[in-house]
N, C-alpha and C. Protein backbone atom coordinates (compact mmCIF):
# COMPACT_ATOMS: atom_id res chain seq x y z
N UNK A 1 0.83 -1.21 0.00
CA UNK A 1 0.00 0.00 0.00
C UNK A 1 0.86 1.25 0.00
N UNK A 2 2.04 1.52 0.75
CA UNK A 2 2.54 2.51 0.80
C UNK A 2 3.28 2.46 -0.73
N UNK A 3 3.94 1.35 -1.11
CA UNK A 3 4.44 2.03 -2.32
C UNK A 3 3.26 2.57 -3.78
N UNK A 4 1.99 2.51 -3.50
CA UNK A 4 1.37 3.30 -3.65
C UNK A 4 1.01 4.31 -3.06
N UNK A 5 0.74 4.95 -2.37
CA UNK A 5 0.74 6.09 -1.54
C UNK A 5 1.90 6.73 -2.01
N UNK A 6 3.07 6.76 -2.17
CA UNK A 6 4.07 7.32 -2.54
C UNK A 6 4.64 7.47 -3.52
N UNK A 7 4.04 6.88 -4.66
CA UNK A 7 4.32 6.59 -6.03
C UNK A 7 4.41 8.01 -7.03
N UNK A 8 5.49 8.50 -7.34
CA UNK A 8 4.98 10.27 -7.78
C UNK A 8 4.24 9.93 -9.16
N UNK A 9 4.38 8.99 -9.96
CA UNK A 9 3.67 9.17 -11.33
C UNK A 9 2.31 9.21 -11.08
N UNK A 10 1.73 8.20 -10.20
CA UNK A 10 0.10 8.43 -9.32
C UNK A 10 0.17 9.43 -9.12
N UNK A 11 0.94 10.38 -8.28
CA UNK A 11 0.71 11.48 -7.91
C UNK A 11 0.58 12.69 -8.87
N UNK A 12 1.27 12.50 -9.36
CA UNK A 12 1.26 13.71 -10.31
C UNK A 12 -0.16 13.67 -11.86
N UNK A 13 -0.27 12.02 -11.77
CA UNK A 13 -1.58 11.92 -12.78
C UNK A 13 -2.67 12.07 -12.05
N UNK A 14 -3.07 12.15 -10.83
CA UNK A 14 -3.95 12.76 -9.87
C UNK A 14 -4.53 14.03 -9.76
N UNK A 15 -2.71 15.01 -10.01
CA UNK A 15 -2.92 16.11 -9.74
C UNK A 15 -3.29 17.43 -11.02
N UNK A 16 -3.34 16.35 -11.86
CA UNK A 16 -3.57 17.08 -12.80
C UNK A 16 -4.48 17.32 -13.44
N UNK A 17 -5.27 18.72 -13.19
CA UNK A 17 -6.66 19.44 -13.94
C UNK A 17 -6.52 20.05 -14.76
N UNK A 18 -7.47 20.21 -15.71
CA UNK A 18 -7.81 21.60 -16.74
C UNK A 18 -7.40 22.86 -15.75
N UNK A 19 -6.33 23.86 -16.11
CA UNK A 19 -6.83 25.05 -15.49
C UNK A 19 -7.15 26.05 -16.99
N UNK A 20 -7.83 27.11 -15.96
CA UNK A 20 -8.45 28.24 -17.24
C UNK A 20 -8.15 29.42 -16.84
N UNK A 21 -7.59 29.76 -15.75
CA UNK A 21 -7.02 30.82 -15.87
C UNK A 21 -5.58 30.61 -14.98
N UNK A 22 -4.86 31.46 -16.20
CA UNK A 22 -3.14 31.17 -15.54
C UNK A 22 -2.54 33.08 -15.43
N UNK A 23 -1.43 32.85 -14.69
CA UNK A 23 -1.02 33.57 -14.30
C UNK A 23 -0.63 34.59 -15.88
N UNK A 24 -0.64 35.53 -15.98
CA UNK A 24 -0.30 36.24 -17.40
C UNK A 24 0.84 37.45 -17.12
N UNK A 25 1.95 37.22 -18.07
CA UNK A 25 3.07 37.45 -17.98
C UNK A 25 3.90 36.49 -17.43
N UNK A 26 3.45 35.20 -17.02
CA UNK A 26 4.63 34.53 -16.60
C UNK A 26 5.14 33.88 -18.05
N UNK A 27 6.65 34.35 -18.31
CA UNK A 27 7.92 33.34 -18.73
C UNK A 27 8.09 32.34 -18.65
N UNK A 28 7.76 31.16 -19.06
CA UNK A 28 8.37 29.69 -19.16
C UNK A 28 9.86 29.63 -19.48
N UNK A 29 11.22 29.14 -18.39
CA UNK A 29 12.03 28.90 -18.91
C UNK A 29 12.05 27.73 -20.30
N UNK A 30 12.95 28.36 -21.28
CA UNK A 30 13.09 27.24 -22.86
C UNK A 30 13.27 25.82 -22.17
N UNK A 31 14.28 25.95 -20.88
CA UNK A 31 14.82 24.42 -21.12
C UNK A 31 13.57 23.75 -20.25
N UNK A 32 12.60 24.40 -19.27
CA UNK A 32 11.22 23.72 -19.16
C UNK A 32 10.47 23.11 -20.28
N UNK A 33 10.24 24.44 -21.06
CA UNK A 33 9.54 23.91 -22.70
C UNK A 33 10.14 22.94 -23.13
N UNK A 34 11.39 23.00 -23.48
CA UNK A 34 11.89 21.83 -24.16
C UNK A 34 12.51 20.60 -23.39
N UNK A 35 11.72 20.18 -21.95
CA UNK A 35 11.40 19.07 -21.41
C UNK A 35 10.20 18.63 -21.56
N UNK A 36 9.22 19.30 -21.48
CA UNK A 36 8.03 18.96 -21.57
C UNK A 36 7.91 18.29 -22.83
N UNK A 37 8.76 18.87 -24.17
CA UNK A 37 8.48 18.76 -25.36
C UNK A 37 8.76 17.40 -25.70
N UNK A 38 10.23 17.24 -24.96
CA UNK A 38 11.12 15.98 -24.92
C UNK A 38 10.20 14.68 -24.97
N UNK A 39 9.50 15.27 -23.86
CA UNK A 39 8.45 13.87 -22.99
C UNK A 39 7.33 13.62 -24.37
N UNK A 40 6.93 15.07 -24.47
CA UNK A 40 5.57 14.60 -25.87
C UNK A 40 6.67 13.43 -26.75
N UNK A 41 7.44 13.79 -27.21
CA UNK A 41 8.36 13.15 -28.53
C UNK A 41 8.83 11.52 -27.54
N UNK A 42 8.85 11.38 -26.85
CA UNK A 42 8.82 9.68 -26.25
C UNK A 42 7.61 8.73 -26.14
N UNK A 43 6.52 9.32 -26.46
CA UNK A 43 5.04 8.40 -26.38
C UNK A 43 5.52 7.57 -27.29
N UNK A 44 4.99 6.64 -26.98
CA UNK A 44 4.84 5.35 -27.79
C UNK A 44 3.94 5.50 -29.26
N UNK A 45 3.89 5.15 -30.14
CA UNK A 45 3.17 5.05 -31.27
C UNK A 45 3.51 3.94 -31.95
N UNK A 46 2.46 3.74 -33.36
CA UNK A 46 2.42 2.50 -33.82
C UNK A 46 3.26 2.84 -35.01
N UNK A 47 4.22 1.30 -34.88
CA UNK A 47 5.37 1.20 -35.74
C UNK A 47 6.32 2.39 -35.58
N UNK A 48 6.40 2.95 -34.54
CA UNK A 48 7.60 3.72 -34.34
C UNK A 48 7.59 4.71 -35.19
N UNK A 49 6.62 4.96 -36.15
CA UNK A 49 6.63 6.84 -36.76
C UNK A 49 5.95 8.02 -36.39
N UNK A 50 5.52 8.06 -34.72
CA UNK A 50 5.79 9.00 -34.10
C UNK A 50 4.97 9.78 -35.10
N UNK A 51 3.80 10.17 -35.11
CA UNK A 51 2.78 10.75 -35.84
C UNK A 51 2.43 11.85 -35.21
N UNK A 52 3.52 12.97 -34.87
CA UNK A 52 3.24 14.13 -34.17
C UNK A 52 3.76 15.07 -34.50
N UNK A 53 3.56 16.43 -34.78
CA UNK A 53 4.29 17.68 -34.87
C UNK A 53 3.36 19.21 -33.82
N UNK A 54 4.80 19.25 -33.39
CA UNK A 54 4.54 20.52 -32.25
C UNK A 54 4.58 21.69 -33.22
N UNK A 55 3.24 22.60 -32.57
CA UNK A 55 3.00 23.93 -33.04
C UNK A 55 3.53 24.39 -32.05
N UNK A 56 4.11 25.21 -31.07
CA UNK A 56 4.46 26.49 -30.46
C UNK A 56 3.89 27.53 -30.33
N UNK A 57 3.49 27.93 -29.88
CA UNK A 57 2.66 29.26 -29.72
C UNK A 57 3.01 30.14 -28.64
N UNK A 58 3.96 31.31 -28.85
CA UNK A 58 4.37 31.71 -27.61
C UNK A 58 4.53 33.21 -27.54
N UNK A 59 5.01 33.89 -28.88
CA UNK A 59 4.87 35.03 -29.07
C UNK A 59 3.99 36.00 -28.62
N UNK A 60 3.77 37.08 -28.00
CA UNK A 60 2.35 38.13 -27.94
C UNK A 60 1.75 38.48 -29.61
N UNK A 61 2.48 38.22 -30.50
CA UNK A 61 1.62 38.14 -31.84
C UNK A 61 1.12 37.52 -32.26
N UNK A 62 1.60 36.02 -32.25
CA UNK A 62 1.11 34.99 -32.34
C UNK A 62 -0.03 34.18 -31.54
N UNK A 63 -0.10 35.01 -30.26
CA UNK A 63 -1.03 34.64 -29.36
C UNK A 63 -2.50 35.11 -30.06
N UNK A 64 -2.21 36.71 -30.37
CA UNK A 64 -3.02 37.31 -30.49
C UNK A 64 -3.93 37.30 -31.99
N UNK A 65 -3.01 36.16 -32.88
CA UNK A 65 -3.58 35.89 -34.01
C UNK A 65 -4.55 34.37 -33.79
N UNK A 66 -4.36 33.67 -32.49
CA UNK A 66 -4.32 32.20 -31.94
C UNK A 66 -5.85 32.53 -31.08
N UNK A 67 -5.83 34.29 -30.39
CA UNK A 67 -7.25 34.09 -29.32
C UNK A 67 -8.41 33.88 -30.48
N UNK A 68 -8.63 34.31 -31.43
CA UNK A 68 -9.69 34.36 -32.25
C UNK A 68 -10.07 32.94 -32.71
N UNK A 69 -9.29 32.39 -33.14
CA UNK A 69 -9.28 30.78 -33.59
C UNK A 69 -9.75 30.10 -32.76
N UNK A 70 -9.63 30.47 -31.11
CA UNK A 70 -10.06 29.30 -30.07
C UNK A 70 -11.11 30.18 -29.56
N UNK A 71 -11.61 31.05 -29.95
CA UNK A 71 -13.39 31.78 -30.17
C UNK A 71 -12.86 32.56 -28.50
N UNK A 72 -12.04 33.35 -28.79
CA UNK A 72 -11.61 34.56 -27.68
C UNK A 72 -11.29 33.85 -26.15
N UNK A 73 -10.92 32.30 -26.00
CA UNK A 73 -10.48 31.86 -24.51
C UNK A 73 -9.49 32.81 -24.05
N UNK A 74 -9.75 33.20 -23.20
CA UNK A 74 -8.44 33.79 -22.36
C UNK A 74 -7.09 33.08 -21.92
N UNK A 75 -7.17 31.44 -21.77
CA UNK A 75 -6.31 31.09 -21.55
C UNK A 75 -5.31 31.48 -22.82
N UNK A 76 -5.93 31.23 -24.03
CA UNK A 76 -4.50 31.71 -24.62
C UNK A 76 -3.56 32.94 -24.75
N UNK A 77 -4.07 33.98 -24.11
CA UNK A 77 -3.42 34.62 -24.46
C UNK A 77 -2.78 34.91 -22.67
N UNK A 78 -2.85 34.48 -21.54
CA UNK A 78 -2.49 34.61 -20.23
C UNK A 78 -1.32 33.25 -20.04
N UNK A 79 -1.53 32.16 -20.91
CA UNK A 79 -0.77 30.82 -20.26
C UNK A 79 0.47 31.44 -21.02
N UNK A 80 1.18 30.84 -20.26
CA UNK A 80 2.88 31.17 -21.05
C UNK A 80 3.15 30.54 -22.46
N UNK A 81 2.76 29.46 -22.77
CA UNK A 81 2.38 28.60 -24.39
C UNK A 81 1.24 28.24 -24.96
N UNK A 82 0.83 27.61 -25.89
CA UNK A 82 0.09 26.89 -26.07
C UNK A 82 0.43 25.85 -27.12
N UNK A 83 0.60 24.76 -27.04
CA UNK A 83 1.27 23.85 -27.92
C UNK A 83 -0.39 23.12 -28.82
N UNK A 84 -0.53 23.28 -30.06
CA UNK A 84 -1.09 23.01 -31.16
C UNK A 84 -0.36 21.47 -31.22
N UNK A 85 -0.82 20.65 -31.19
CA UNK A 85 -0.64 19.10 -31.07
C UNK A 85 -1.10 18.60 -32.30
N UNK A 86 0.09 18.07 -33.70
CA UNK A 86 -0.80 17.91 -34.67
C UNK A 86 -0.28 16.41 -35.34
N UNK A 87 -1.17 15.82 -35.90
CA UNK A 87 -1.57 14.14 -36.28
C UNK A 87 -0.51 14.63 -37.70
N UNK A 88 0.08 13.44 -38.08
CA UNK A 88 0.92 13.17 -39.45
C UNK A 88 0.24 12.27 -40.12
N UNK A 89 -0.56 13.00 -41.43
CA UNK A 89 -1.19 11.98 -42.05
C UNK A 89 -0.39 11.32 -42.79
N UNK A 90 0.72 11.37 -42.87
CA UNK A 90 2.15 10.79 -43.62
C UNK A 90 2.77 10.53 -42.81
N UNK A 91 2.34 9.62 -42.02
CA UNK A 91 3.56 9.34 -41.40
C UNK A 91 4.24 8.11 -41.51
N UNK A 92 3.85 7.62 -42.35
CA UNK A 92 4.53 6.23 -42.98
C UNK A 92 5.59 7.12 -43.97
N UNK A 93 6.01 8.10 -44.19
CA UNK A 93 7.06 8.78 -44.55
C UNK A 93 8.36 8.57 -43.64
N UNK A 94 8.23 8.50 -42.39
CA UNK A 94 9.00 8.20 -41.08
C UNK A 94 9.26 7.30 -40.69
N UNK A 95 8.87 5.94 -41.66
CA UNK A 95 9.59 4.84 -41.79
C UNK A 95 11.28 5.02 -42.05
N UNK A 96 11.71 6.28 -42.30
CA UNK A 96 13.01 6.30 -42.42
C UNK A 96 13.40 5.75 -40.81
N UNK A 97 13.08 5.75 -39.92
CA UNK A 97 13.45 5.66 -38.50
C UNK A 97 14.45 4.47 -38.19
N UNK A 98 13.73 3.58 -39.28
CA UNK A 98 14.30 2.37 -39.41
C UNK A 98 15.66 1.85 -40.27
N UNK A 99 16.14 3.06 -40.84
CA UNK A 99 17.55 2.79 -41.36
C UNK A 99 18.36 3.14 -39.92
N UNK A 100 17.64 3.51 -38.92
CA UNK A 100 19.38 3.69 -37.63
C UNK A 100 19.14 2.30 -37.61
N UNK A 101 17.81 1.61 -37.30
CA UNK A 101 18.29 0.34 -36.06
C UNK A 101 18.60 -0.39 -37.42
N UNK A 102 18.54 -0.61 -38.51
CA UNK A 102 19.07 -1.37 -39.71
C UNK A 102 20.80 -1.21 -39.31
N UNK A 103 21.62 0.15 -39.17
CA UNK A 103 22.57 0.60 -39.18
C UNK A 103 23.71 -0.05 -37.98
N UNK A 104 22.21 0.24 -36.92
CA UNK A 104 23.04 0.11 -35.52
C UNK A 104 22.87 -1.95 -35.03
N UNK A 105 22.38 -2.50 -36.08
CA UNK A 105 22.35 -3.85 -35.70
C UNK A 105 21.25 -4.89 -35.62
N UNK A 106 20.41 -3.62 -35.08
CA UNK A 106 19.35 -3.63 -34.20
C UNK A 106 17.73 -5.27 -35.17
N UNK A 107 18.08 -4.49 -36.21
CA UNK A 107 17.17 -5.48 -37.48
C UNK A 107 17.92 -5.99 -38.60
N UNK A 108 17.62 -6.45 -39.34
CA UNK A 108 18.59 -7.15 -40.61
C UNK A 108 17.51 -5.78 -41.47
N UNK A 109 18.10 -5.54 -42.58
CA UNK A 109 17.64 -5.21 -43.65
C UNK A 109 16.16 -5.14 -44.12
N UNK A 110 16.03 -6.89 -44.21
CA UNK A 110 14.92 -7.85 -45.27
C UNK A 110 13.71 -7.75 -44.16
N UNK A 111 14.02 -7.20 -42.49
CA UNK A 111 12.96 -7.11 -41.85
C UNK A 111 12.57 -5.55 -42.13
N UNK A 112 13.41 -4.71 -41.91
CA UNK A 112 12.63 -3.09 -42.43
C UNK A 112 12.33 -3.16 -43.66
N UNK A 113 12.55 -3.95 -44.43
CA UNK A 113 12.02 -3.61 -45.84
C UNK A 113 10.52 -4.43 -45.63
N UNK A 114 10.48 -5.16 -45.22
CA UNK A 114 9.08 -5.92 -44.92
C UNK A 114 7.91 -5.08 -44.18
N UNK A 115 8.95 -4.09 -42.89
CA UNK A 115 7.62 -3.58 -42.25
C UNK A 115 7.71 -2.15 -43.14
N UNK A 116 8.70 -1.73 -43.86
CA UNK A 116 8.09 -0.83 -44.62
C UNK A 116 7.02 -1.19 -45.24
N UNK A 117 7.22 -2.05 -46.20
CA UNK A 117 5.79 -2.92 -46.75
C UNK A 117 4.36 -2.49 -46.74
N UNK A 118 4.54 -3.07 -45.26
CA UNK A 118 3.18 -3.40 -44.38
C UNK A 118 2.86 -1.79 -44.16
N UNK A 119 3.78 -1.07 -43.71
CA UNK A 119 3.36 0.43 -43.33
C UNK A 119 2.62 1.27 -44.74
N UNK A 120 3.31 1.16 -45.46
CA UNK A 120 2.72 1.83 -46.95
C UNK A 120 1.97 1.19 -47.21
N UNK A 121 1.40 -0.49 -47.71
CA UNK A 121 -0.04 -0.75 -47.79
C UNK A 121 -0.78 -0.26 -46.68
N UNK A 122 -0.88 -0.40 -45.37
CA UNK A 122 -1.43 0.06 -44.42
C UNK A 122 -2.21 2.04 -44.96
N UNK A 123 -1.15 2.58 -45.31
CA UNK A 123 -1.02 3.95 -46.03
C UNK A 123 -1.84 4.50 -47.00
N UNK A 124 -2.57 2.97 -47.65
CA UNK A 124 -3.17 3.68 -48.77
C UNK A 124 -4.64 3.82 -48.20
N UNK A 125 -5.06 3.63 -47.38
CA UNK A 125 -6.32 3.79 -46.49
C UNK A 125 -6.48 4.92 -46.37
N UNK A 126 -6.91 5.99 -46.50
CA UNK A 126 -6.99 7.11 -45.67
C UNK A 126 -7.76 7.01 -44.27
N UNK A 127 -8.75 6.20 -44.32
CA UNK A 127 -8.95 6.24 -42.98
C UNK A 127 -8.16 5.93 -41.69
N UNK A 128 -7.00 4.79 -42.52
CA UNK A 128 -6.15 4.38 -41.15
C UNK A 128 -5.14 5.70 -40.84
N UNK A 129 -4.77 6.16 -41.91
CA UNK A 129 -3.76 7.37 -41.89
C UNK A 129 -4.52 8.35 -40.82
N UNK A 130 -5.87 8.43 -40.87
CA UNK A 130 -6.09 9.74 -40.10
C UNK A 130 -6.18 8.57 -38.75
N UNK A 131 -6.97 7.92 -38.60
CA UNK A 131 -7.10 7.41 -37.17
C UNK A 131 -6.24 7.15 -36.54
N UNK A 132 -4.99 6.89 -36.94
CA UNK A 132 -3.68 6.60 -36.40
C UNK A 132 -2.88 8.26 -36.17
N UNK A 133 -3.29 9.12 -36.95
CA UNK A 133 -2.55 10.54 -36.54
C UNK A 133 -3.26 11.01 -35.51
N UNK A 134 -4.61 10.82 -35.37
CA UNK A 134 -5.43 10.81 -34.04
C UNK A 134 -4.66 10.48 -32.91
N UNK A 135 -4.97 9.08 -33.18
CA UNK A 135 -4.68 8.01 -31.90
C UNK A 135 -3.19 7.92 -31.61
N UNK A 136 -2.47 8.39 -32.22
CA UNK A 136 -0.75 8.34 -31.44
C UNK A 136 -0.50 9.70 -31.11
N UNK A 137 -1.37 10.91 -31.71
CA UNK A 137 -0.95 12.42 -31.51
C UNK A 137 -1.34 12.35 -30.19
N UNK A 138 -2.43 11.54 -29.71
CA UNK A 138 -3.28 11.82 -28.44
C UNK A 138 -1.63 11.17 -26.98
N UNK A 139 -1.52 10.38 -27.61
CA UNK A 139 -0.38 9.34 -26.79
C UNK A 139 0.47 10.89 -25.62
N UNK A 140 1.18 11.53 -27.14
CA UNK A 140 1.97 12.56 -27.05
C UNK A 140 1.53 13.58 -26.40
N UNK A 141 0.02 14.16 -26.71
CA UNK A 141 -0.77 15.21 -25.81
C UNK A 141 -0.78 14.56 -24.17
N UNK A 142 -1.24 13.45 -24.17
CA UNK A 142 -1.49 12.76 -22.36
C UNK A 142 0.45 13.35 -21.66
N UNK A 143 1.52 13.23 -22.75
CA UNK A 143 2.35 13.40 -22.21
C UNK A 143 3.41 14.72 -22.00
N UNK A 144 2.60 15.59 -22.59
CA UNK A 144 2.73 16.99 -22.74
C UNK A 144 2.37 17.24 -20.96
N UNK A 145 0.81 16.69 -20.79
CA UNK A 145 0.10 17.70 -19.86
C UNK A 145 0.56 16.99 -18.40
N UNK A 146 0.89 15.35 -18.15
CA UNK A 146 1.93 14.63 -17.18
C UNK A 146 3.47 15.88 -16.97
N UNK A 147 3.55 16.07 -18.02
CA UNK A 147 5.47 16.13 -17.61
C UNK A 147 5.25 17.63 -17.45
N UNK A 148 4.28 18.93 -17.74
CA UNK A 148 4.01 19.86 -17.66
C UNK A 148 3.55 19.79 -16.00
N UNK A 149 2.91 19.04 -15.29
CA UNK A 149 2.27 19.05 -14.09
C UNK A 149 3.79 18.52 -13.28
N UNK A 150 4.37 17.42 -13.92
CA UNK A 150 5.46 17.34 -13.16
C UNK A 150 6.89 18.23 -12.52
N UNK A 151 6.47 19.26 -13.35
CA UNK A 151 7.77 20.41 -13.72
C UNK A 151 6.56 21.76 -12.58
N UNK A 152 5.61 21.15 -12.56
CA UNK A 152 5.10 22.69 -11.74
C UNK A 152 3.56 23.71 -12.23
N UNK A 153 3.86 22.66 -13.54
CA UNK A 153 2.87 23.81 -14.51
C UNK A 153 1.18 22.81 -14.44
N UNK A 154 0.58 24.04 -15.42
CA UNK A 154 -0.76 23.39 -15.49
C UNK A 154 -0.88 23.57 -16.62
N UNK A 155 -2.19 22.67 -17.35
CA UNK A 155 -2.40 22.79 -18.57
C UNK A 155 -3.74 22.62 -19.09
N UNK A 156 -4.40 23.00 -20.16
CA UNK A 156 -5.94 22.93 -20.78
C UNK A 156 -5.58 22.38 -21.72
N UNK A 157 -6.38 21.15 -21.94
CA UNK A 157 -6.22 20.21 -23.22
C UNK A 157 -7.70 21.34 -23.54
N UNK A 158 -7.86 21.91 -24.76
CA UNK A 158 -8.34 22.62 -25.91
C UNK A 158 -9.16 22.06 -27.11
N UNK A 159 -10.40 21.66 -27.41
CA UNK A 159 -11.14 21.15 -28.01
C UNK A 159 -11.94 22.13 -29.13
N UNK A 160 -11.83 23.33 -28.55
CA UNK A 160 -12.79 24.28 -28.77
C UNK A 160 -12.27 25.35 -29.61
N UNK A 161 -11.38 25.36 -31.01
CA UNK A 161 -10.80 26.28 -31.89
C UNK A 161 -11.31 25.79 -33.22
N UNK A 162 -11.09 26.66 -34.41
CA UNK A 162 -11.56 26.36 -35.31
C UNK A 162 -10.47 25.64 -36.10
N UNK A 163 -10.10 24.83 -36.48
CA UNK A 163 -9.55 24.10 -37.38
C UNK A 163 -8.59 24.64 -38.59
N UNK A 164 -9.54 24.59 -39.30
CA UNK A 164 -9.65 25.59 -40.71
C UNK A 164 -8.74 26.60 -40.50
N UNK A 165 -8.79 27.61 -39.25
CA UNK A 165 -8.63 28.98 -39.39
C UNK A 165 -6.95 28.68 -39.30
N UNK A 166 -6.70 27.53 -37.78
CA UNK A 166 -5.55 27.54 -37.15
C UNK A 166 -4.53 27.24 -38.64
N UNK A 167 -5.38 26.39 -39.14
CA UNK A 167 -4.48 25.79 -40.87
C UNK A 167 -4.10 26.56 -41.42
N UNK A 168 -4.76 28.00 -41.77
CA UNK A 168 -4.59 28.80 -42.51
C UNK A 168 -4.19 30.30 -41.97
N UNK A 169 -3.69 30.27 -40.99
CA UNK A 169 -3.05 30.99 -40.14
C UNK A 169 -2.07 30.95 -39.61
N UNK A 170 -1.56 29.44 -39.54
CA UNK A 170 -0.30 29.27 -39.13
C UNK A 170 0.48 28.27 -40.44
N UNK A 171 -0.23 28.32 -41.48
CA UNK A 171 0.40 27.59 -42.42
C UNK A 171 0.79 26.52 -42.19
N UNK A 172 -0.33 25.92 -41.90
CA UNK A 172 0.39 24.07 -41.40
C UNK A 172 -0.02 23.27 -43.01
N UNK A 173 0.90 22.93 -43.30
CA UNK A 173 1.10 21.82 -44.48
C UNK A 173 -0.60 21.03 -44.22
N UNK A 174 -0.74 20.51 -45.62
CA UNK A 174 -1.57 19.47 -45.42
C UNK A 174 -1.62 18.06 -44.63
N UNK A 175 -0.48 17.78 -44.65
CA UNK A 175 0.36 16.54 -44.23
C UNK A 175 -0.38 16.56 -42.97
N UNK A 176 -0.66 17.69 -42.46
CA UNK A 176 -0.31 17.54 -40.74
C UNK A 176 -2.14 18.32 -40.34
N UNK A 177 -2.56 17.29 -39.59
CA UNK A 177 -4.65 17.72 -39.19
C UNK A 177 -4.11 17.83 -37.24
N UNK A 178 -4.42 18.97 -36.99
CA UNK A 178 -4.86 19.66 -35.39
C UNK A 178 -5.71 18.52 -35.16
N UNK A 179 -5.23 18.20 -33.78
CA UNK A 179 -6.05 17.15 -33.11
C UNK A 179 -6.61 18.08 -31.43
N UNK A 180 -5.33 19.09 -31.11
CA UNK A 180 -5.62 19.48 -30.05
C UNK A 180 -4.46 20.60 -29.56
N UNK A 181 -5.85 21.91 -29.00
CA UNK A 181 -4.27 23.07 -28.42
C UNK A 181 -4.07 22.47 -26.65
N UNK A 182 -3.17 23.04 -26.34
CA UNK A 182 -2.72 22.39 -25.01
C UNK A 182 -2.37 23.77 -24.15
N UNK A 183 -2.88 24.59 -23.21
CA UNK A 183 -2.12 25.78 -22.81
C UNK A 183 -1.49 25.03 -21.96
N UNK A 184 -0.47 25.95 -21.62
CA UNK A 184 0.69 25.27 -20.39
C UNK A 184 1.10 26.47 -19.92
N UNK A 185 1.26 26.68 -18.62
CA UNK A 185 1.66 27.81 -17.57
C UNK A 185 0.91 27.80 -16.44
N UNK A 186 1.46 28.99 -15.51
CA UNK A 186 1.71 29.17 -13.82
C UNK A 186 0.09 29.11 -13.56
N UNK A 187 -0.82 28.45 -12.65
CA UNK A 187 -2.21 28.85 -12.66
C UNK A 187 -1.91 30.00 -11.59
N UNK A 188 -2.94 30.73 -12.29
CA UNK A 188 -3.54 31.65 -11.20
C UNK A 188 -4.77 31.48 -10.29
N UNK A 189 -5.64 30.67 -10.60
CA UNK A 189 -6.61 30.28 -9.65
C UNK A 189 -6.42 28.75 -10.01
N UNK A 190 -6.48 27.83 -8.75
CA UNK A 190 -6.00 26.76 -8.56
C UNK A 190 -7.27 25.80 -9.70
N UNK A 191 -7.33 24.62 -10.31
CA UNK A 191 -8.43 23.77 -10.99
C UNK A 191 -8.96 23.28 -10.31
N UNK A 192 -10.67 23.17 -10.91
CA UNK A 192 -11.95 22.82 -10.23
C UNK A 192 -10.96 21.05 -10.59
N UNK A 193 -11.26 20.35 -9.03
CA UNK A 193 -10.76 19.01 -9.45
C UNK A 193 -12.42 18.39 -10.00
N UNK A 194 -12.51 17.90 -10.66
CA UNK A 194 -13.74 16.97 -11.74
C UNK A 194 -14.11 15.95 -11.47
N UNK A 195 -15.29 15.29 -11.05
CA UNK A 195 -15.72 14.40 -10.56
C UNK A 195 -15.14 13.33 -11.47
N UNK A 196 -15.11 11.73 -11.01
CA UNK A 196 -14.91 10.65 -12.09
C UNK A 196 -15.59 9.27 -11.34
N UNK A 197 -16.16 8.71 -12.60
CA UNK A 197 -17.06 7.86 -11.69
C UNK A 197 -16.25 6.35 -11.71
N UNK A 198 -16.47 6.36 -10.58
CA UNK A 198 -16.31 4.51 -9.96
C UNK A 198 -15.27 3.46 -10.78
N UNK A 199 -14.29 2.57 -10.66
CA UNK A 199 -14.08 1.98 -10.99
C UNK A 199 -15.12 0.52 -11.62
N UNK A 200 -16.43 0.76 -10.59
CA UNK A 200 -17.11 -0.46 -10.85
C UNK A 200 -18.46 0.40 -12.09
N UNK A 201 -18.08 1.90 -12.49
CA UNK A 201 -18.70 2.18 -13.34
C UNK A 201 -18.07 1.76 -14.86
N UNK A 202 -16.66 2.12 -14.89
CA UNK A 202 -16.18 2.28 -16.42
C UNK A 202 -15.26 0.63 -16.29
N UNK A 203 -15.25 -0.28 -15.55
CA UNK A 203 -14.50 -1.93 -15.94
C UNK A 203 -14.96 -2.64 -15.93
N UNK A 204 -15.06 -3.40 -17.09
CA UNK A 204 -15.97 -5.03 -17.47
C UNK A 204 -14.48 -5.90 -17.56
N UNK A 205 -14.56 -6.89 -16.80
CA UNK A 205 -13.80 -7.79 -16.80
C UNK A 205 -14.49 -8.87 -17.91
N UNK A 206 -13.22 -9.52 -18.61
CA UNK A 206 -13.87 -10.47 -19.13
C UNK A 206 -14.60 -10.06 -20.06
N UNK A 207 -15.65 -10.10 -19.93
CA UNK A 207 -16.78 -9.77 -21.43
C UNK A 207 -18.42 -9.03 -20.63
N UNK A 208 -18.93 -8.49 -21.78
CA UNK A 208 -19.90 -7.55 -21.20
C UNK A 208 -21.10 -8.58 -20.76
């Protein structure tokens, strides 16, 4: 029991709420940002191509081109960032990943050429391409808003911007579909913690 009780990854996935209003003017040190960032870029994904690209959002111009898109939230323009979390609908392009471990030993050849294969038929789906830039971008967002709470900060996973606009405003390639903005910075009023129901509400053992 105690090495639960004491466990900081429990702890820190506990402690972590939506906040909506953060402190404004606070500075994020870079080498914070670029831990937090570190952590997004280690999620796990399928077949190892990492189906993610970080937007940044940090500028007071860029903020201020960013409040309109997320229909005037205040968090964006008060949190110290806001990281734009975006799906690689190409990301079977990033099968290159697989010439290091080809290099370093790691596979023979005749096996990356095989799961290349499989990755590019897989590729010609569009549906799997998007559901998979979904479902591994999300991996990377859960680990944005962990390693952000772990370092001190708080964060708003962001549902509520227009799409379209952010595309054409920040010039994001086609390649790459917004799944989710993320603010990150100092709260200024602490988060409503959110009810969650029961373990014996959301687990079916076995079969339904």
């Amino acid at each position: 029991m105690s090495s639960i009780e004491n466990n900081e990854t429990l702890r820190v996935i506990s402690e972590r709420h939506a906040v909506k209003k953060y402190e404004s003017g606070f500075v994020m040190p870079e080498a914070d940002l670029n831990a937090i960032l570190t952590a997004a870029s280690e999620a796990p994904s399928s077949w190892n191509l990492q189906h993610w690209k970080f937007l940044v959002i940090e500028s007071e111009a860029d903020k201020a081109k960013l409040l309109p898109i997320a229909y005037g939230q205040s968090q964006i323009t008060d949190s110290s960032v806001t990281i734009a979390v975006l799906g690689d609908l190409e990301a079977n392009r990033n099968a290159v990943i697989y010439d290091q471990a080809v290099e370093a030993g790691a596979i023979p050849a005749e096996v990356r050429d095989a799961l290349v294969g499989q990755i590019n038929g897989a590729y010609q789906n569009p549906q799997i391409a998007r559901d998979e830039a979904i479902r591994n971008a999300s991996f990377a967002s859960q680990n944005i808003m962990l390693a952000a709470r772990s370092l001190g900060y708080d964060t708003c996973p962001m549902g509520g911007y227009n799409p379209q606009q952010l595309i054409e405003t920040f010039n994001i390639p086609a390649r790459y579909l917004p799944t989710l903005l993320i603010t990150v910075g100092k709260a200024a009023v602490p988060a409503r913690p959110s009810g969650r129901f029961p373990l014996s509400e959301v687990v079916v053992k076995g079969s339904f």
